[in-house]
C-alpha atoms as a PDB file:
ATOM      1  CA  UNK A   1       0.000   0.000   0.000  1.00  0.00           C
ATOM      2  CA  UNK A   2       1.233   3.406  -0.743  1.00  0.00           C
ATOM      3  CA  UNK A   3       2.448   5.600   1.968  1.00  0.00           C
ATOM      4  CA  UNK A   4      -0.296   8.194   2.981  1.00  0.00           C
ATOM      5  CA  UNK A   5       1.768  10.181   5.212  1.00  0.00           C
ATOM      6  CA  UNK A   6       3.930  12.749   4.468  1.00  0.00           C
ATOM      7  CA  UNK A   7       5.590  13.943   7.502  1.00  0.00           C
ATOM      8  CA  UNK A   8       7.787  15.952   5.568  1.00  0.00           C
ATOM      9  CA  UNK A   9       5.117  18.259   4.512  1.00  0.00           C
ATOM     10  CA  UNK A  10       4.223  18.676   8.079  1.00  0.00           C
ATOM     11  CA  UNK A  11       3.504  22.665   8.500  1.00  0.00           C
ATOM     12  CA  UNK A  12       2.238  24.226  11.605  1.00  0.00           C
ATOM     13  CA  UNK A  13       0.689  26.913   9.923  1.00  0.00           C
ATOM     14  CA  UNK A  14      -1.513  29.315  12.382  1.00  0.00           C
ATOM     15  CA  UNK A  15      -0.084  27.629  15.428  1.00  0.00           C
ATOM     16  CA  UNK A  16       1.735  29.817  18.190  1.00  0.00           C
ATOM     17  CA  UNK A  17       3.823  28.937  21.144  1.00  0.00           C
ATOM     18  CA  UNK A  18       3.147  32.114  22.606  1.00  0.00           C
ATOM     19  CA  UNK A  19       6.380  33.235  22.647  1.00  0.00           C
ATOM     20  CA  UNK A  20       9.239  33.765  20.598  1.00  0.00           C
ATOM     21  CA  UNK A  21      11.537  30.831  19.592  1.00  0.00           C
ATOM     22  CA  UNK A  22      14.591  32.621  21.995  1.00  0.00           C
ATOM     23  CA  UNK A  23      12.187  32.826  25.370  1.00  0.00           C
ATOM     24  CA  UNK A  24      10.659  28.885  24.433  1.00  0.00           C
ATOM     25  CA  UNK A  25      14.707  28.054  24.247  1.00  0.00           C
ATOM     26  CA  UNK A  26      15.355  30.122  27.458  1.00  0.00           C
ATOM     27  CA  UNK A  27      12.447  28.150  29.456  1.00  0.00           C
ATOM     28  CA  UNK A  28      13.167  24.772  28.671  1.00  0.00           C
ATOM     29  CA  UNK A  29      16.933  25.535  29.752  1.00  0.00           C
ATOM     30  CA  UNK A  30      15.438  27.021  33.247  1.00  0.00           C
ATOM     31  CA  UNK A  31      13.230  24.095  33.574  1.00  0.00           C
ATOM     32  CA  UNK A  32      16.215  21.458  33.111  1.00  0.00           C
ATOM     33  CA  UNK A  33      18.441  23.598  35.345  1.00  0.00           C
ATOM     34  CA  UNK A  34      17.093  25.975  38.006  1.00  0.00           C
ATOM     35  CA  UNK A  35      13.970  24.519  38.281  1.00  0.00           C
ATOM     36  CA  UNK A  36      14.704  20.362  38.023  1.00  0.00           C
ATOM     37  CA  UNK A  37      17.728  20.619  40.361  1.00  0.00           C
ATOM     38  CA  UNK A  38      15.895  22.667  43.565  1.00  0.00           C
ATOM     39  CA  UNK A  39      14.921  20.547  46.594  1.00  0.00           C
ATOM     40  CA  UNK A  40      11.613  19.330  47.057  1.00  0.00           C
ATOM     41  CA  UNK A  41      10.280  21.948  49.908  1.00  0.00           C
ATOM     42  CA  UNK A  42      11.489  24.762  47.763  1.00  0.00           C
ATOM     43  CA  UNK A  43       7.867  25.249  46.276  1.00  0.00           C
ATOM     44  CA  UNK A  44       7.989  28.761  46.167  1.00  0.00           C
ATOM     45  CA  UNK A  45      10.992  29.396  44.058  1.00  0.00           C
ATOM     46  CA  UNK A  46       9.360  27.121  41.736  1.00  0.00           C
ATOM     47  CA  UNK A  47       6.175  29.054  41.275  1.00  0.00           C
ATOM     48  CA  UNK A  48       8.080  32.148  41.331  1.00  0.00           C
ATOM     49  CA  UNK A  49       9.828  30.872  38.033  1.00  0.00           C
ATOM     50  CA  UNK A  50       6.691  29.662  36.627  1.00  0.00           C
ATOM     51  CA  UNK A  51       5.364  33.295  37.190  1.00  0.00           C
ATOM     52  CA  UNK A  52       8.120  34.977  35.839  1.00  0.00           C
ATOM     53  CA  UNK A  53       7.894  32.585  32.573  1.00  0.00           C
ATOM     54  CA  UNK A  54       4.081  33.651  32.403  1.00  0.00           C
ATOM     55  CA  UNK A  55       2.356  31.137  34.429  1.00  0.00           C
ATOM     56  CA  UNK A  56      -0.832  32.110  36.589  1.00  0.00           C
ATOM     57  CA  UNK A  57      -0.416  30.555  39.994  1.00  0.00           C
ATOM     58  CA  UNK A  58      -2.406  30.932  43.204  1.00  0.00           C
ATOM     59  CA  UNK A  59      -1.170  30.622  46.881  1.00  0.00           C
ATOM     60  CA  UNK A  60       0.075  27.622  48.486  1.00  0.00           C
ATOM     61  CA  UNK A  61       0.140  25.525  44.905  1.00  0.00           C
ATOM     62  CA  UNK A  62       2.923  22.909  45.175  1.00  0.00           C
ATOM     63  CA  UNK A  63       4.757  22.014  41.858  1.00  0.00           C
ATOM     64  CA  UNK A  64       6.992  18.954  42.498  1.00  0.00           C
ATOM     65  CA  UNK A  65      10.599  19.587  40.772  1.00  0.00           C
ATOM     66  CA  UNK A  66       9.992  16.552  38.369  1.00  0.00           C
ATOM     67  CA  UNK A  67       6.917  18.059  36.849  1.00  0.00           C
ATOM     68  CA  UNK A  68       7.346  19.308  33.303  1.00  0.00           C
ATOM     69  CA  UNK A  69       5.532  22.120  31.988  1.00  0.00           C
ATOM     70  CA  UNK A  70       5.727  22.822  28.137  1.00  0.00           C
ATOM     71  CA  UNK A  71       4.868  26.429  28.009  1.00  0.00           C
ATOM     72  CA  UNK A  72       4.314  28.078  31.223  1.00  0.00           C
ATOM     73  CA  UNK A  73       2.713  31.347  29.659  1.00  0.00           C
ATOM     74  CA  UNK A  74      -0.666  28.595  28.923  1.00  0.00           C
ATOM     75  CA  UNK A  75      -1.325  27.598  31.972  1.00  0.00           C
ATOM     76  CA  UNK A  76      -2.919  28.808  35.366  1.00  0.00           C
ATOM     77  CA  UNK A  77      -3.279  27.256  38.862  1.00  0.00           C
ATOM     78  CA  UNK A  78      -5.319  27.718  40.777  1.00  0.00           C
ATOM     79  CA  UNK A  79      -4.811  28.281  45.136  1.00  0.00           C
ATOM     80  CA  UNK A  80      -3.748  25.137  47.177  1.00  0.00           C
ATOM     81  CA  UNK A  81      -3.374  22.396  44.160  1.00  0.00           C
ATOM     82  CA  UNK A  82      -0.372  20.262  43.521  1.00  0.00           C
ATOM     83  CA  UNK A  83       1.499  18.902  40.977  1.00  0.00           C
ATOM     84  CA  UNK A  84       3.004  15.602  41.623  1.00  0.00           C
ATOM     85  CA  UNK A  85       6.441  13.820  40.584  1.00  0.00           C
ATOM     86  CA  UNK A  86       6.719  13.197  36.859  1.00  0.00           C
ATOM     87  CA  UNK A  87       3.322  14.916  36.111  1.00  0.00           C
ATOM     88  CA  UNK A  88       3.524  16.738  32.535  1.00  0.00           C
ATOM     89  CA  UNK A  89       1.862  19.837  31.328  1.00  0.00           C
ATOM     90  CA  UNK A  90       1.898  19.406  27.654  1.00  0.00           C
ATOM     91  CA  UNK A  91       0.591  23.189  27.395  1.00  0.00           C
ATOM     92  CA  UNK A  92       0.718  23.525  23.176  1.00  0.00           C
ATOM     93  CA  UNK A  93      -2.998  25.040  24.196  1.00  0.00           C
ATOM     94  CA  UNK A  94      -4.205  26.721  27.393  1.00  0.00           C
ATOM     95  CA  UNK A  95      -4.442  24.498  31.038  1.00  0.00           C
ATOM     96  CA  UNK A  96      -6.455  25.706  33.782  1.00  0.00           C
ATOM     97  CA  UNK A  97      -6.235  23.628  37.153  1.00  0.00           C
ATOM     98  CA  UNK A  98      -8.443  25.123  39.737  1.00  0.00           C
ATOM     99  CA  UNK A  99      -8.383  25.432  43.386  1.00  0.00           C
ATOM    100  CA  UNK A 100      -7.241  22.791  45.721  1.00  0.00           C
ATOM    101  CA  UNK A 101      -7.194  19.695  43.075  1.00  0.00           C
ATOM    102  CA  UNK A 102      -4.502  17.485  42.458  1.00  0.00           C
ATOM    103  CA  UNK A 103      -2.762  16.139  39.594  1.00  0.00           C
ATOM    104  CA  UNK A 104      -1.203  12.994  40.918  1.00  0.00           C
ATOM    105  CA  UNK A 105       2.634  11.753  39.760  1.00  0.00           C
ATOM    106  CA  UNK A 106       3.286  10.833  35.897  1.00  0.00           C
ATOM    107  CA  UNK A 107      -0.184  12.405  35.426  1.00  0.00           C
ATOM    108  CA  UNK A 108      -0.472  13.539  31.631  1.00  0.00           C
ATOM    109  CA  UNK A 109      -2.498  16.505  29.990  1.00  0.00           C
ATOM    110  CA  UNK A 110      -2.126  16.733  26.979  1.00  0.00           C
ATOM    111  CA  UNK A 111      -3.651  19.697  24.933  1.00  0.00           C
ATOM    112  CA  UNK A 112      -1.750  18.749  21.229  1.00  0.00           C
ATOM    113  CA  UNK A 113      -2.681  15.738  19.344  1.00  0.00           C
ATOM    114  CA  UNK A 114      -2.534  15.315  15.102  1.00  0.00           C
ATOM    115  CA  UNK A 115      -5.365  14.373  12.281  1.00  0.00           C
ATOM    116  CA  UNK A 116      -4.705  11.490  11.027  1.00  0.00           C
ATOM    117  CA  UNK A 117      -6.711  11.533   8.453  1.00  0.00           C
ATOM    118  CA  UNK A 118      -4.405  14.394   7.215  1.00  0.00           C
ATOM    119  CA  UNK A 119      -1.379  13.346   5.058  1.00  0.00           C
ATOM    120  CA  UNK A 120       0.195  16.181   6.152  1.00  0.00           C
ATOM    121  CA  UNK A 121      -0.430  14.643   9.941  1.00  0.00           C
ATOM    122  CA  UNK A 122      -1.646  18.327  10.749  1.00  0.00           C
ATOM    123  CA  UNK A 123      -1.701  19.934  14.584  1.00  0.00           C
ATOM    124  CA  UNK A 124      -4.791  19.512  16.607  1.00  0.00           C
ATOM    125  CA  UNK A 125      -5.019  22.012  19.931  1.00  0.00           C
ATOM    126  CA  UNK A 126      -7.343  22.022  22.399  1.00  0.00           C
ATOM    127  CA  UNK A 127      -7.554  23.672  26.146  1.00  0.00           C
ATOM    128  CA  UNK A 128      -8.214  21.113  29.027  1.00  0.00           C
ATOM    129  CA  UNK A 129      -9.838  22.383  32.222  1.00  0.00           C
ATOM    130  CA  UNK A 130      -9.868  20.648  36.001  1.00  0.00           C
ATOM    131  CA  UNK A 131     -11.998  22.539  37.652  1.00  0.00           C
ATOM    132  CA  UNK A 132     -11.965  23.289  41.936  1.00  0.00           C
ATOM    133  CA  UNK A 133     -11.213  19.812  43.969  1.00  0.00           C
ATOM    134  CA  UNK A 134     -10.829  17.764  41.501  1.00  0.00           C
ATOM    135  CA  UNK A 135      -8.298  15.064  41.314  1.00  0.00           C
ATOM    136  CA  UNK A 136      -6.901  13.127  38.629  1.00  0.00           C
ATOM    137  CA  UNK A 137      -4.553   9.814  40.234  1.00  0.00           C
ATOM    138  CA  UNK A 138      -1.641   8.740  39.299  1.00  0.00           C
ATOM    139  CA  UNK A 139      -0.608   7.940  35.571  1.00  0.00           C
ATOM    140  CA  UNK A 140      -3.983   9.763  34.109  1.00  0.00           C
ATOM    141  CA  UNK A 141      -3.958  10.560  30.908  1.00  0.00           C
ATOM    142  CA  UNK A 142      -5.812  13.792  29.844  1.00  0.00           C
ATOM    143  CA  UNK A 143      -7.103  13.916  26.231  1.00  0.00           C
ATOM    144  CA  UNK A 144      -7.498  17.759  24.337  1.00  0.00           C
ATOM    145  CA  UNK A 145     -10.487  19.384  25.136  1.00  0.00           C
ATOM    146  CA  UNK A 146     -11.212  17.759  27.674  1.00  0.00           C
ATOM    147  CA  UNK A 147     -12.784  19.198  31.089  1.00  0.00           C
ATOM    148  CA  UNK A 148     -12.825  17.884  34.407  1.00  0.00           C
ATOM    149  CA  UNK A 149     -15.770  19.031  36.632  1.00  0.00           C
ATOM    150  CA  UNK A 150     -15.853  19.879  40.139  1.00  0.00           C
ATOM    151  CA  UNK A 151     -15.082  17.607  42.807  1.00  0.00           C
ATOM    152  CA  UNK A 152     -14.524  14.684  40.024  1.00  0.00           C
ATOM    153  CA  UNK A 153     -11.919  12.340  40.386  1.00  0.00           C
ATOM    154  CA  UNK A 154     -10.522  10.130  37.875  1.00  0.00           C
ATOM    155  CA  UNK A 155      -8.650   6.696  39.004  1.00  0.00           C
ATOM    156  CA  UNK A 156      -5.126   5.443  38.339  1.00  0.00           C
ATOM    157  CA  UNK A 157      -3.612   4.539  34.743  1.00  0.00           C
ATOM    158  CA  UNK A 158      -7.242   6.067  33.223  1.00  0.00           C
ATOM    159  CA  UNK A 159      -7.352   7.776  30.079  1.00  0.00           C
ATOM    160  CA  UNK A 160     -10.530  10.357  29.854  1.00  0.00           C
ATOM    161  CA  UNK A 161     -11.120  11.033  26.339  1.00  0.00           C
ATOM    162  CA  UNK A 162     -14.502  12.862  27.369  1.00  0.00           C
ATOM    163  CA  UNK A 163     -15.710  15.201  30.042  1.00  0.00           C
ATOM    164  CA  UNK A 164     -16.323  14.131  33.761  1.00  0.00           C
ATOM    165  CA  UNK A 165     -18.998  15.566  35.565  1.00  0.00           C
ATOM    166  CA  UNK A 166     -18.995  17.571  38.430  1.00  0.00           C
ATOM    167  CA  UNK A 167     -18.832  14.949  41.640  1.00  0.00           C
ATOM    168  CA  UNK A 168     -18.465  11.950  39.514  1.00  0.00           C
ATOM    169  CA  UNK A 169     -15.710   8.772  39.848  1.00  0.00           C
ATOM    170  CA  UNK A 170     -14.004   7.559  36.870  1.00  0.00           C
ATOM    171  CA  UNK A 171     -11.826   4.966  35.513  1.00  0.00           C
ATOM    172  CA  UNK A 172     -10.725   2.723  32.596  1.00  0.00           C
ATOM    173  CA  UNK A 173      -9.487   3.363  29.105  1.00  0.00           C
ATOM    174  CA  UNK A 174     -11.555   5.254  28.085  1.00  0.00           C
ATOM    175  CA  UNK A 175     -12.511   6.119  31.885  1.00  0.00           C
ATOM    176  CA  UNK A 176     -16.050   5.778  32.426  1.00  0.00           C
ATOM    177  CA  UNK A 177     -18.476   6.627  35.282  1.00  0.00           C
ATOM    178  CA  UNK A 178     -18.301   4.297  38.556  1.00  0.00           C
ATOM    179  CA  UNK A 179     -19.953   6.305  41.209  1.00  0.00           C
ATOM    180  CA  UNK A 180     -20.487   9.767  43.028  1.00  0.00           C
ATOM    181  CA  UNK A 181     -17.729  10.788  44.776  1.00  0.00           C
ATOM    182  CA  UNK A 182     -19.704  12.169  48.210  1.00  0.00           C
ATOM    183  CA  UNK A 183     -22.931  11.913  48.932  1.00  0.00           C
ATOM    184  CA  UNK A 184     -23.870  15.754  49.341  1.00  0.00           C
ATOM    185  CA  UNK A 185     -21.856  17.835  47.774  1.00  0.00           C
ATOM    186  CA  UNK A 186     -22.475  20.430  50.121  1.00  0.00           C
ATOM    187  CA  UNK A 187     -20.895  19.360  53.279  1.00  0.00           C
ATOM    188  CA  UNK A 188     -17.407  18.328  51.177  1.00  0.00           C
ATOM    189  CA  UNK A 189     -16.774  21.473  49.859  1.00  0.00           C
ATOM    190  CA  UNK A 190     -14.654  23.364  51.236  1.00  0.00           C
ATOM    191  CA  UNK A 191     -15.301  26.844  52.793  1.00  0.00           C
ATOM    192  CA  UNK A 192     -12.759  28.926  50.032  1.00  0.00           C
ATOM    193  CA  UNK A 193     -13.963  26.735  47.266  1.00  0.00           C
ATOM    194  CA  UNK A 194     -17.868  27.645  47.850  1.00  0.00           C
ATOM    195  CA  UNK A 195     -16.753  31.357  48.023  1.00  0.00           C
ATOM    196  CA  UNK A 196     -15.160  30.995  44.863  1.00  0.00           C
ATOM    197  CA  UNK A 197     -17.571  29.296  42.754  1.00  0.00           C
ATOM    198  CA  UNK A 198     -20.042  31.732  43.778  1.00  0.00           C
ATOM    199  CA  UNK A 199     -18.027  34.622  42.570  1.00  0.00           C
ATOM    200  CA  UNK A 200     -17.710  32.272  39.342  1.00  0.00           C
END
């Protein structure tokens, strides 16, 4: 069968980083460097590198030095949430984590895939939103355009190719529902994340 695919007419045409090609080259050297090599506790220099790369990040958030972020200037964090160990950002479109969720270790969103119906294996972007209290377990994988509701968690090694409702469990590949995740919402959230869904 004839080959189909041309990679090497791949184009990116109307795609951009952001950011110039020199500030993309400085970040990824900060990130291998200043940011990989800091001790675990030292959360705040951390965030204030993300910050000064263009990152939005709330108070108390907790970026572990393993994480990976792709382009800083795409993504905002909300207060209280953490990044675990190996987790990757793969920011090519906008991430916004809300208040007090969690992105477990070797946790994956990924806001890039390609058609592949296109010879030309085109670019795909999409933003991916986890909204307040959610948390995604370890080794999640996070498809483009995806968003995860409030309160929702999604279990270990799952890959969530569509949105999870607010309050809802769930897991496989593709992750499906498996329960509620509390009974009343009401009593489990928390006091700061009420007040800030109703200024929503």
């Amino acid at each position: 069968m004839k080959n189909r695919v041309r990679l090497d007419l791949y184009v990116q045409e109307g795609y951009s980083r952001g950011r110039s090609g020199l500030i993309v080259l400085l970040w990824w050297l900060v990130q291998s460097t200043a940011f990989r090599w800091s001790l675990q506790p030292m959360y705040a220099w951390r965030n204030w590198l993300l910050k000064l790369f263009g990152a939005e990040i709330g108070i108390g958030v907790k970026v572990r030095p393993t994480a990976t972020i792709t382009y800083p200037w795409k993504v905002k964090i909300g207060e209280h949430s953490w990044i675990g160990d190996h987790a990757e950002l793969y920011s090519l479109d906008s991430i916004t984590i809300g208040n007090h969720c969690v992105v477990s270790q070797n946790g994956y969103l990924c806001t890039g895939s390609h058609d592949a119906s296109d010879p030309q294996f085109s670019l795909i972007v999409n933003p991916i939103r986890i909204e307040d209290g959610a948390w995604l377990a370890s080794d999640v994988f996070v498809y483009p355009g995806v968003t995860v509701g409030v309160m929702a968690v999604v279990a270990a090694r799952s890959t969530v190719l569509r949105d999870v409702p607010t309050n809802e469990v769930h897991a496989g590949t593709p992750a499906k529902y498996i329960k509620h995740r509390f009974e009343t919402m009401e009593e489990e959230v928390p006091q700061r994340t009420k007040l800030h869904l109703l200024k929503r």
